[in-house]
PDB file of N, CA and C in Angstrom:
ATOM      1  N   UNK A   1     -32.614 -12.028 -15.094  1.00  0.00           N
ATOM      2  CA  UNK A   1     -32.249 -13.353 -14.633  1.00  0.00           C
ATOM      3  C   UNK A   1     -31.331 -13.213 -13.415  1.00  0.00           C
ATOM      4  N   UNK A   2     -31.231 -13.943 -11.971  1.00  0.00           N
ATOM      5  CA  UNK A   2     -30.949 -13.603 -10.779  1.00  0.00           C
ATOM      6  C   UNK A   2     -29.680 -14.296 -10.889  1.00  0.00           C
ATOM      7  N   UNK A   3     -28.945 -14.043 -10.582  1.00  0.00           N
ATOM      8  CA  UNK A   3     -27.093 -14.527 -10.613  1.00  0.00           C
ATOM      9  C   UNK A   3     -27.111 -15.930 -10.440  1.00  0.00           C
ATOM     10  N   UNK A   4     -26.258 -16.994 -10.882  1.00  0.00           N
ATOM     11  CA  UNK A   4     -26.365 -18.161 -10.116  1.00  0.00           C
ATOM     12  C   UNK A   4     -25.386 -18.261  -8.657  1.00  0.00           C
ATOM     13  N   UNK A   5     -25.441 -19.178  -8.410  1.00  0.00           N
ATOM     14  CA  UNK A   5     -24.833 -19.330  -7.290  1.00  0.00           C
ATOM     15  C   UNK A   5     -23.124 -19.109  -6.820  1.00  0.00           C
ATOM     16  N   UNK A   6     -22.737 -19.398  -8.229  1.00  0.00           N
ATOM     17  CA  UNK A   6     -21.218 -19.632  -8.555  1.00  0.00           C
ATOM     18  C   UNK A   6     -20.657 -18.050  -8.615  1.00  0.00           C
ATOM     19  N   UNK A   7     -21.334 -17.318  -9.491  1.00  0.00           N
ATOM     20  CA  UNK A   7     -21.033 -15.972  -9.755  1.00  0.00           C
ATOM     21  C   UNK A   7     -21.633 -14.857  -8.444  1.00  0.00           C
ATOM     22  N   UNK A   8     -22.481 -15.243  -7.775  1.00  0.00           N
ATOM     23  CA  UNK A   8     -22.640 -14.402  -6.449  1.00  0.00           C
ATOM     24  C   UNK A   8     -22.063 -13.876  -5.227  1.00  0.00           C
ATOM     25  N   UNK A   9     -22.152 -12.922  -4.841  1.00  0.00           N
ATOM     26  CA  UNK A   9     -20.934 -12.666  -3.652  1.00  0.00           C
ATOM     27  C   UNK A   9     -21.579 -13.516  -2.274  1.00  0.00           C
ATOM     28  N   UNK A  10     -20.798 -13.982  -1.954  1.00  0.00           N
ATOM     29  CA  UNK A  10     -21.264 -14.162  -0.479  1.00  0.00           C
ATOM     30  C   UNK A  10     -21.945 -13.752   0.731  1.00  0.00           C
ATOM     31  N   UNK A  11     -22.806 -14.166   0.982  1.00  0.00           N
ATOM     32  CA  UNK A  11     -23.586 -13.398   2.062  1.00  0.00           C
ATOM     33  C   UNK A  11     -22.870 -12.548   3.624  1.00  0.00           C
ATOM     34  N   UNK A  12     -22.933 -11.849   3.543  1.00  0.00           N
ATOM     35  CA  UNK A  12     -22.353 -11.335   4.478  1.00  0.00           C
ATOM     36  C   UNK A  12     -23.174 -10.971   5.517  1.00  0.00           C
ATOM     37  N   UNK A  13     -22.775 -11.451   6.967  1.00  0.00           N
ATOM     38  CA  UNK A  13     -23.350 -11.344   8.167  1.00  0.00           C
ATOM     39  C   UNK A  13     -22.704 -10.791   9.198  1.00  0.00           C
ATOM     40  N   UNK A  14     -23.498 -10.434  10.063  1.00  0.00           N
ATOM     41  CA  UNK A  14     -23.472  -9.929  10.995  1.00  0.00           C
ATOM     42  C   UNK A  14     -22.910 -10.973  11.993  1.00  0.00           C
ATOM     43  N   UNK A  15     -21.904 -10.281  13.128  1.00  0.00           N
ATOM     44  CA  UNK A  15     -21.238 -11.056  14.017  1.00  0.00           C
ATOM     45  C   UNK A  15     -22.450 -11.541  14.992  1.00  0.00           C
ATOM     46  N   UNK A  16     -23.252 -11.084  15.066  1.00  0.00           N
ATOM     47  CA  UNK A  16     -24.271 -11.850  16.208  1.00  0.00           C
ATOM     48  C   UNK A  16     -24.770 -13.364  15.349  1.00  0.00           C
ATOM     49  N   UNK A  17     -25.075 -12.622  14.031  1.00  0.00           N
ATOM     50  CA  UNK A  17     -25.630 -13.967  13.232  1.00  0.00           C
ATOM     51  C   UNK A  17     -24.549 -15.353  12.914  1.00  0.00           C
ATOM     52  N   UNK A  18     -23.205 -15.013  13.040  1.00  0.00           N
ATOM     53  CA  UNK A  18     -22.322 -15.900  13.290  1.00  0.00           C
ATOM     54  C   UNK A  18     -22.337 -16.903  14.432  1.00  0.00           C
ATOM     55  N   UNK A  19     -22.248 -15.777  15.191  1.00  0.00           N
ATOM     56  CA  UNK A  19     -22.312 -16.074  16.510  1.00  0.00           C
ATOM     57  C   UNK A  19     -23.378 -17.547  16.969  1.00  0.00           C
ATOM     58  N   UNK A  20     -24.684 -17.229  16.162  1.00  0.00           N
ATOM     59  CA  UNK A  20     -26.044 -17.645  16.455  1.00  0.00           C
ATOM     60  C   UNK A  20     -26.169 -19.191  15.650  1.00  0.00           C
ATOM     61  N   UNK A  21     -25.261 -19.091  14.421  1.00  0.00           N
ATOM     62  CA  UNK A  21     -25.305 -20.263  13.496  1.00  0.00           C
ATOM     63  C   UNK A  21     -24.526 -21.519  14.328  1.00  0.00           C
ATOM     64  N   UNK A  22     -23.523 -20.834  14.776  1.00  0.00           N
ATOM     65  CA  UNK A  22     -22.346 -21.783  15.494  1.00  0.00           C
ATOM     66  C   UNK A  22     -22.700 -22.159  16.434  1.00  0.00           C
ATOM     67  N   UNK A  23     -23.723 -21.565  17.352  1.00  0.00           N
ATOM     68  CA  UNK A  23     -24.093 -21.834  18.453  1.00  0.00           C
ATOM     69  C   UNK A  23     -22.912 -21.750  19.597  1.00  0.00           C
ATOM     70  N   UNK A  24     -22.809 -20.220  19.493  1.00  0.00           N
ATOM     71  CA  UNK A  24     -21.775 -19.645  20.683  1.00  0.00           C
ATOM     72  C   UNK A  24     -22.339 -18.416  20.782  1.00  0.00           C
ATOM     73  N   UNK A  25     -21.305 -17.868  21.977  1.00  0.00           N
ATOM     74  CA  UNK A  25     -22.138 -16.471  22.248  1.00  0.00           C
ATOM     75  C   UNK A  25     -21.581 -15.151  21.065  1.00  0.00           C
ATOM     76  N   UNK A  26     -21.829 -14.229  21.033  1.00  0.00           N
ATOM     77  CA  UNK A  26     -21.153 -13.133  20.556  1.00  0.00           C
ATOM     78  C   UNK A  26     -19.727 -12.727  20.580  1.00  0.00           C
ATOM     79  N   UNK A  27     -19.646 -13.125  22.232  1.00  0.00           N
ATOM     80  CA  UNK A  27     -18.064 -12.734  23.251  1.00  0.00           C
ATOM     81  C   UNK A  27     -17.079 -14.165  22.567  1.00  0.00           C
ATOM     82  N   UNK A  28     -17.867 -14.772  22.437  1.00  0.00           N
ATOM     83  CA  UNK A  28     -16.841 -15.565  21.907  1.00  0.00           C
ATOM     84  C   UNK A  28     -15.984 -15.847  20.743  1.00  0.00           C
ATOM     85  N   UNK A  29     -16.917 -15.336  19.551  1.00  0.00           N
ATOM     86  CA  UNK A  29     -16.900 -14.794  18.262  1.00  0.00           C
ATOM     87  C   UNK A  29     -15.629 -13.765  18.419  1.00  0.00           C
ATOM     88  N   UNK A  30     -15.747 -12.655  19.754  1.00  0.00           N
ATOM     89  CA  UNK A  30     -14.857 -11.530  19.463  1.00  0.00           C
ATOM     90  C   UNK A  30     -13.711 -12.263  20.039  1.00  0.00           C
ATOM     91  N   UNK A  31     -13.823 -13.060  21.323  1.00  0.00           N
ATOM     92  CA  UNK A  31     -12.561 -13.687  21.376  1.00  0.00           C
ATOM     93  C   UNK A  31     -11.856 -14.322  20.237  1.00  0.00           C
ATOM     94  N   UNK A  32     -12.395 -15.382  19.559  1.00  0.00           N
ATOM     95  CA  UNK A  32     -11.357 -16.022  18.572  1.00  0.00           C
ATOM     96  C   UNK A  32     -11.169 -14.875  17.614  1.00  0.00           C
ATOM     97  N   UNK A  33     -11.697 -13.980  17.697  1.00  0.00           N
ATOM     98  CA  UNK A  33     -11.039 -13.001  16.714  1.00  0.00           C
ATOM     99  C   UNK A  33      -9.615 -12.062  17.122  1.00  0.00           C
ATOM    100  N   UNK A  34      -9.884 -11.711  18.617  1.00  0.00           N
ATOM    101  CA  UNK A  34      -8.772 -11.270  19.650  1.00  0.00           C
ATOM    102  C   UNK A  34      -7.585 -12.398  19.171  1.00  0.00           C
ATOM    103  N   UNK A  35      -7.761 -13.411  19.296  1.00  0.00           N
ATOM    104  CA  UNK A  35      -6.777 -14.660  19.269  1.00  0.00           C
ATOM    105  C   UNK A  35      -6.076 -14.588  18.225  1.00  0.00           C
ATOM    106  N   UNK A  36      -7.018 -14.158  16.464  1.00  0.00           N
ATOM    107  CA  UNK A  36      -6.499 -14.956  15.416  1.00  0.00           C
ATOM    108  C   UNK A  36      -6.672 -15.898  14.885  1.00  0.00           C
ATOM    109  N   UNK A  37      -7.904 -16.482  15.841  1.00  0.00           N
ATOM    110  CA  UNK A  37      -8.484 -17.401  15.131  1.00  0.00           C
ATOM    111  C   UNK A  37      -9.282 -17.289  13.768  1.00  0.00           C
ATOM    112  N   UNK A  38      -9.816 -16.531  13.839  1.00  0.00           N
ATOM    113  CA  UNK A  38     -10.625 -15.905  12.388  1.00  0.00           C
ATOM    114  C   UNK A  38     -10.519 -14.187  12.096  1.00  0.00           C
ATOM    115  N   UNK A  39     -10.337 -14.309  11.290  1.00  0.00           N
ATOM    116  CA  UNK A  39     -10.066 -12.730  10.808  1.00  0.00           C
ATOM    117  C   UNK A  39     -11.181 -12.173   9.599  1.00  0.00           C
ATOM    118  N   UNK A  40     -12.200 -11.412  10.113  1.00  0.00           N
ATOM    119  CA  UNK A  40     -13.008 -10.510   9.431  1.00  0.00           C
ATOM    120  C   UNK A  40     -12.561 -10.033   8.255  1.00  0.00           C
ATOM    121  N   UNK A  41     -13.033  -9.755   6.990  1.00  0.00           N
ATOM    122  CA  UNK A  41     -12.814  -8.533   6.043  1.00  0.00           C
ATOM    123  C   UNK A  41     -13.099  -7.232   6.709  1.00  0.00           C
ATOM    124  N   UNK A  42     -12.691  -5.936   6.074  1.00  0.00           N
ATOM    125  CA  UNK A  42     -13.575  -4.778   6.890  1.00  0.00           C
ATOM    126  C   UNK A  42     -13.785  -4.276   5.190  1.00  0.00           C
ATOM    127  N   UNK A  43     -15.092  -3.676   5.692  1.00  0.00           N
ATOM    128  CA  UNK A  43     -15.772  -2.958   4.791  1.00  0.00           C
ATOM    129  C   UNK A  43     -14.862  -1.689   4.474  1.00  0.00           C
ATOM    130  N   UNK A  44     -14.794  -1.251   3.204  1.00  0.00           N
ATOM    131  CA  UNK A  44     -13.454  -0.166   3.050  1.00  0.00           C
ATOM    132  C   UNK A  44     -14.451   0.956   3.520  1.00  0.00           C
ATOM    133  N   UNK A  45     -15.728   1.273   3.318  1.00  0.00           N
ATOM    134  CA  UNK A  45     -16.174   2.278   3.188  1.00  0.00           C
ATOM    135  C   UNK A  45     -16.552   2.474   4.761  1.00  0.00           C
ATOM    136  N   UNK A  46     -17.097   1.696   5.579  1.00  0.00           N
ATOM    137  CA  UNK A  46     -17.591   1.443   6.796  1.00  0.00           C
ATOM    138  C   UNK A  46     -16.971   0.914   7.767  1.00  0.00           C
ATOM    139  N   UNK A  47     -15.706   0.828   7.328  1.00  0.00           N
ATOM    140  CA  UNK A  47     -15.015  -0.185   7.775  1.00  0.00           C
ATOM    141  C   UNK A  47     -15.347  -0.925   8.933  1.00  0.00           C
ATOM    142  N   UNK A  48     -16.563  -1.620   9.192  1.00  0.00           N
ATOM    143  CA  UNK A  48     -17.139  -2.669   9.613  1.00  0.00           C
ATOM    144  C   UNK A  48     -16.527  -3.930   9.244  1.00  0.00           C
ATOM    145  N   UNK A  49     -17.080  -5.098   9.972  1.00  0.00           N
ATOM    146  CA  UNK A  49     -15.813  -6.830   9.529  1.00  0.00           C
ATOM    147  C   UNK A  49     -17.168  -7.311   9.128  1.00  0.00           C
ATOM    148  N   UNK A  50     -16.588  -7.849   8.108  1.00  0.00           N
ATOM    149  CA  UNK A  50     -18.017  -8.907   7.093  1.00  0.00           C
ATOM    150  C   UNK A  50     -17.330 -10.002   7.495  1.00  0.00           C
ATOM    151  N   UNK A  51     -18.643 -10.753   7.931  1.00  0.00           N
ATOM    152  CA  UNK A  51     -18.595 -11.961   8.416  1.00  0.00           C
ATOM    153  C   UNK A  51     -19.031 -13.067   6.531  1.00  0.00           C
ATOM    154  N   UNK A  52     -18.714 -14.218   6.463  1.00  0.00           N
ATOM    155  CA  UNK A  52     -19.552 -14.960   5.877  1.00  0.00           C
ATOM    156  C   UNK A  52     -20.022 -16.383   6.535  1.00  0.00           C
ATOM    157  N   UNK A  53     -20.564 -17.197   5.281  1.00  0.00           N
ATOM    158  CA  UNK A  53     -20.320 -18.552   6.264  1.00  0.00           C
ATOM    159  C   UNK A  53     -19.572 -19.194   6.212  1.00  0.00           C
ATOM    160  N   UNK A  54     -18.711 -19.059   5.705  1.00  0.00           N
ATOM    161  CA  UNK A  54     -17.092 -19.742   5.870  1.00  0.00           C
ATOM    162  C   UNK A  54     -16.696 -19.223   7.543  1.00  0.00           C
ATOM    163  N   UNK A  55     -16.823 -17.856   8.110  1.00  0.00           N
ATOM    164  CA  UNK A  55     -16.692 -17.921   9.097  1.00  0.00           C
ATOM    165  C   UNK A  55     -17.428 -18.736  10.433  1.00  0.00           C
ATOM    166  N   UNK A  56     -18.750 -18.867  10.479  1.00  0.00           N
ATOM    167  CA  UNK A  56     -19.218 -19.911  10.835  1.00  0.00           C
ATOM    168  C   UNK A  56     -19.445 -21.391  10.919  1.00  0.00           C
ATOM    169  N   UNK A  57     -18.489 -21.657   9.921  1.00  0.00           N
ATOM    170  CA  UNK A  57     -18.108 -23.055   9.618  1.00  0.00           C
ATOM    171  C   UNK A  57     -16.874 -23.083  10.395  1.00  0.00           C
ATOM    172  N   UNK A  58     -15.539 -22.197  10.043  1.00  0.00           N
ATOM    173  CA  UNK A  58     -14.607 -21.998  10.979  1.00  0.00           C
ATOM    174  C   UNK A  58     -14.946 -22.410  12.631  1.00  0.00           C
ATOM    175  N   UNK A  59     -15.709 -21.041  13.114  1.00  0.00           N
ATOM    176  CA  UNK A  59     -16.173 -21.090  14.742  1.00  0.00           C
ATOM    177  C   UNK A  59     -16.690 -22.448  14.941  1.00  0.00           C
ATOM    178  N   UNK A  60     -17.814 -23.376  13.970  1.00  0.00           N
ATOM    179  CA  UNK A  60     -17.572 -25.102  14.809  1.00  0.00           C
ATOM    180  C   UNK A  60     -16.626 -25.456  14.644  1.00  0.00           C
ATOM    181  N   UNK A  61     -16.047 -24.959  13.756  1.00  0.00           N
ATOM    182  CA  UNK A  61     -14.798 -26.126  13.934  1.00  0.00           C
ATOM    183  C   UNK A  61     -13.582 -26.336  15.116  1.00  0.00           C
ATOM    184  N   UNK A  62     -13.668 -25.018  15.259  1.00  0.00           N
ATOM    185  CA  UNK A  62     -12.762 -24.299  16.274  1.00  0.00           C
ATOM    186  C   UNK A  62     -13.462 -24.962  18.054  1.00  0.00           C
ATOM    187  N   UNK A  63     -14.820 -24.561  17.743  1.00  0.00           N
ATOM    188  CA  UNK A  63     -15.437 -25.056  18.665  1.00  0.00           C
ATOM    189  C   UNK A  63     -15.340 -27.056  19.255  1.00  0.00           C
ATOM    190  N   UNK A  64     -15.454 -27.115  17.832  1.00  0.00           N
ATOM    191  CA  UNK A  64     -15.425 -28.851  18.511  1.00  0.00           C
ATOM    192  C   UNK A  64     -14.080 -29.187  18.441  1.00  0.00           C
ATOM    193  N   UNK A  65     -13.396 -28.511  17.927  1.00  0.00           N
ATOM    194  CA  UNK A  65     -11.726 -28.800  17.947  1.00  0.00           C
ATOM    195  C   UNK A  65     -11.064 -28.836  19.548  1.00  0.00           C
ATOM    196  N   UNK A  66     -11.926 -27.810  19.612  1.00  0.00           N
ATOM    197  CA  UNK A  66     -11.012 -27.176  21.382  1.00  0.00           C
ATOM    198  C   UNK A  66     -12.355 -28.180  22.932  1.00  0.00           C
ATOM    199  N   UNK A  67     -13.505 -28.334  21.974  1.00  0.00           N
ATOM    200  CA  UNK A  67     -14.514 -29.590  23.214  1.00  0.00           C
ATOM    201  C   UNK A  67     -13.588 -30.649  23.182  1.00  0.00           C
ATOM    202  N   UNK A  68     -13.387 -30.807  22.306  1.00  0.00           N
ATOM    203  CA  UNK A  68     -12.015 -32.343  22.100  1.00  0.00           C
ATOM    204  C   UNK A  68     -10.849 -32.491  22.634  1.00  0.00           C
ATOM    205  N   UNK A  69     -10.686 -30.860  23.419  1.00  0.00           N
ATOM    206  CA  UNK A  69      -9.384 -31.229  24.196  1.00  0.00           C
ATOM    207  C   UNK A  69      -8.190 -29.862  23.531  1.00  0.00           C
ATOM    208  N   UNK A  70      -7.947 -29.734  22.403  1.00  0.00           N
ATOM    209  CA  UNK A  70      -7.815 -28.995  21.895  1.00  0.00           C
ATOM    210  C   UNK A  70      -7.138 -27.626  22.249  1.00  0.00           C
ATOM    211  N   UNK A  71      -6.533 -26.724  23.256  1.00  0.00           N
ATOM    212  CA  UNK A  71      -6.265 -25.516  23.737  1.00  0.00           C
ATOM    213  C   UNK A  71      -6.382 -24.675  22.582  1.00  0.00           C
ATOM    214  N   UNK A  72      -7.222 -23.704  22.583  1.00  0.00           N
ATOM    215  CA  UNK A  72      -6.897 -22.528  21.144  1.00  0.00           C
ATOM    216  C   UNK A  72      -5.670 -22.087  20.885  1.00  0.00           C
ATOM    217  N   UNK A  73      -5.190 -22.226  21.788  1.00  0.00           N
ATOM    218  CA  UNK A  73      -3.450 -21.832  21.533  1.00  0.00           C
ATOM    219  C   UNK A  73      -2.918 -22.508  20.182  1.00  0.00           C
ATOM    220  N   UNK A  74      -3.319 -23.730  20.609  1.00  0.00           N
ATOM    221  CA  UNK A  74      -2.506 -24.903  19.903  1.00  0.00           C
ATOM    222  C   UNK A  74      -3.659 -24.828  18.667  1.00  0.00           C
ATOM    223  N   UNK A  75      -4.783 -24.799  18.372  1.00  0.00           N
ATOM    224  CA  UNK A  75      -5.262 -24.612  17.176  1.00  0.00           C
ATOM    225  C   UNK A  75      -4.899 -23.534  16.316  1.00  0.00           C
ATOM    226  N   UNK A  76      -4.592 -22.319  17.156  1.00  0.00           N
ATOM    227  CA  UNK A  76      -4.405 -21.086  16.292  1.00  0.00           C
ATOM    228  C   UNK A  76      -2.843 -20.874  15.931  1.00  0.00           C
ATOM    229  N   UNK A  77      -2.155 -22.122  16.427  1.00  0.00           N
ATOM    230  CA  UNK A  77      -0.645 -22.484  16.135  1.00  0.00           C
ATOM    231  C   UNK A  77      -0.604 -23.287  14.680  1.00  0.00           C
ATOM    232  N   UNK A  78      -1.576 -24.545  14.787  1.00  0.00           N
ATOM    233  CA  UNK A  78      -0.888 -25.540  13.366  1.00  0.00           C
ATOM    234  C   UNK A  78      -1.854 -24.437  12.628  1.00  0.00           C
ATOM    235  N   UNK A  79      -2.797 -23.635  12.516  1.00  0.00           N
ATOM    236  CA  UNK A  79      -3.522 -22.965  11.728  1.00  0.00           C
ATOM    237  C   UNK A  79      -2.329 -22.040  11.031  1.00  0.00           C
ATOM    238  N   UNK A  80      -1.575 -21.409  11.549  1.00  0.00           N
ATOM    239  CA  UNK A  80      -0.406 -20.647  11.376  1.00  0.00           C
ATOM    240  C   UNK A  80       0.608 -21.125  10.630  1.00  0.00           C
ATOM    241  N   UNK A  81       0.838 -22.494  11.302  1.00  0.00           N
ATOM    242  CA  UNK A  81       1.612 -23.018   9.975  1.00  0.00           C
ATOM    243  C   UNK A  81       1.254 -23.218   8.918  1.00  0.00           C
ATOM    244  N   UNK A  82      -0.115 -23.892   9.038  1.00  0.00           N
ATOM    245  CA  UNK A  82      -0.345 -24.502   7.641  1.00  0.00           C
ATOM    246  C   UNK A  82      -0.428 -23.023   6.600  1.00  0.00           C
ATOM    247  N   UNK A  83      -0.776 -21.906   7.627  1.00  0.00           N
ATOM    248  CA  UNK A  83      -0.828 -20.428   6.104  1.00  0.00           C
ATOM    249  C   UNK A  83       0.678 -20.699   5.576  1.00  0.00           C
ATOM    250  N   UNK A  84       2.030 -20.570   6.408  1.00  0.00           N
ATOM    251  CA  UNK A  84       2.845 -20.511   6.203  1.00  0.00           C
ATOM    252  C   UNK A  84       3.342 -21.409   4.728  1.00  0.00           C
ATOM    253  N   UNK A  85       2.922 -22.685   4.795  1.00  0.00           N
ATOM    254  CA  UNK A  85       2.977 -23.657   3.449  1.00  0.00           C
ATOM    255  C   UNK A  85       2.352 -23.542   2.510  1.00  0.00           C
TER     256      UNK A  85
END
């Protein structure tokens, strides 16, 4: 019997496939990551960054946050606080 949905790990993707869902480039993906905007897991063994789709939900958001006017500065600022609380 195949796992349900609840008990399954998350799909993990590839930064291009992030990249591709959000509809941005690759470079941009590595930028908000340069920034702090989103932060990868790394694989312990490969230590490669697992993407999921929580990260691609992030990047629109980030994306239409900052079309709106938005500076990433200032997103990757109240983002900071709010970890802080």
């Amino acid at each position: 019997m195949p796992p349900s949905a609840s008990t399954s790990r998350p799909e993990r993707l590839r930064i291009s496939t992030v990249a591709e869902r959000a509809g941005v480039s690759r470079q941009t993906v590595e930028y908000y990551i340069l920034l702090g905007l989103i932060t990868p897991a790394r694989d312990p063994r490969t230590r490669r960054r697992i993407f999921t789709e929580d990260h691609v939900r992030r990047v629109v958001l980030i994306r239409q946050l900052n079309q709106s006017g938005y500076p990433l500065r200032e997103i990757r600022e109240i983002w900071l606080r709010d970890k802080e609380t």
